[in-house]
Protein backbone atom coordinates (compact mmCIF):
# COMPACT_ATOMS: atom_id res chain seq x y z
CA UNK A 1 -227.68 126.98 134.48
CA UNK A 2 -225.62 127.98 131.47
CA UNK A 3 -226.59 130.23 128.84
CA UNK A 4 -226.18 127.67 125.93
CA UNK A 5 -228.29 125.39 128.21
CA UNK A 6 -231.05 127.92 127.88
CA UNK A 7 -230.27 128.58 124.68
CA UNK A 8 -230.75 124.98 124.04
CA UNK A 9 -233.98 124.63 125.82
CA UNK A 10 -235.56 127.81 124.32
CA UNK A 11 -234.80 126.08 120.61
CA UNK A 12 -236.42 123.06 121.69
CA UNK A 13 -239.70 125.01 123.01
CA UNK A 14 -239.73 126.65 119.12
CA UNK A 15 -239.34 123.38 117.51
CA UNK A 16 -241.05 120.72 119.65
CA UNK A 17 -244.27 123.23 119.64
CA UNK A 18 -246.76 124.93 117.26
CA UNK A 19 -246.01 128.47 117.33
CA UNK A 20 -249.69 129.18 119.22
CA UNK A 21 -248.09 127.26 121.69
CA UNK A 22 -244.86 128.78 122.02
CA UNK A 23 -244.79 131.32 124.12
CA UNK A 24 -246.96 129.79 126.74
CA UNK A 25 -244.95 127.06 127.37
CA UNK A 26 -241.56 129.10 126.82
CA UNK A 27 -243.36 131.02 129.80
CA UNK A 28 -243.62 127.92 131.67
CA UNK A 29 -240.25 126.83 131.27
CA UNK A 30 -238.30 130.29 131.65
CA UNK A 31 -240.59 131.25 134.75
CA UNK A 32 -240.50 128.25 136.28
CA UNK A 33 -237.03 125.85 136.04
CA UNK A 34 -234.84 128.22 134.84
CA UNK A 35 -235.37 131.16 137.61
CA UNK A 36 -235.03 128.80 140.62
């Protein structure tokens, strides 16, 4: 996966979540899809 890809995914975790929510599911996504 490209780095504008994550790049792109990281900016929709900010925007598509209230910030509580943010880094949990930025956790989620960066631990998860992005590191297989």
């Amino acid at each position: 996966m490209s780095a504008s890809t994550k790049k792109e995914a990281a900016h929709y975790v900010v925007t598509a979540h209230p910030p509580g929510g943010v880094l949990l599911t930025a956790k989620c996504n960066f631990t998860s899809p992005f590191s297989l």
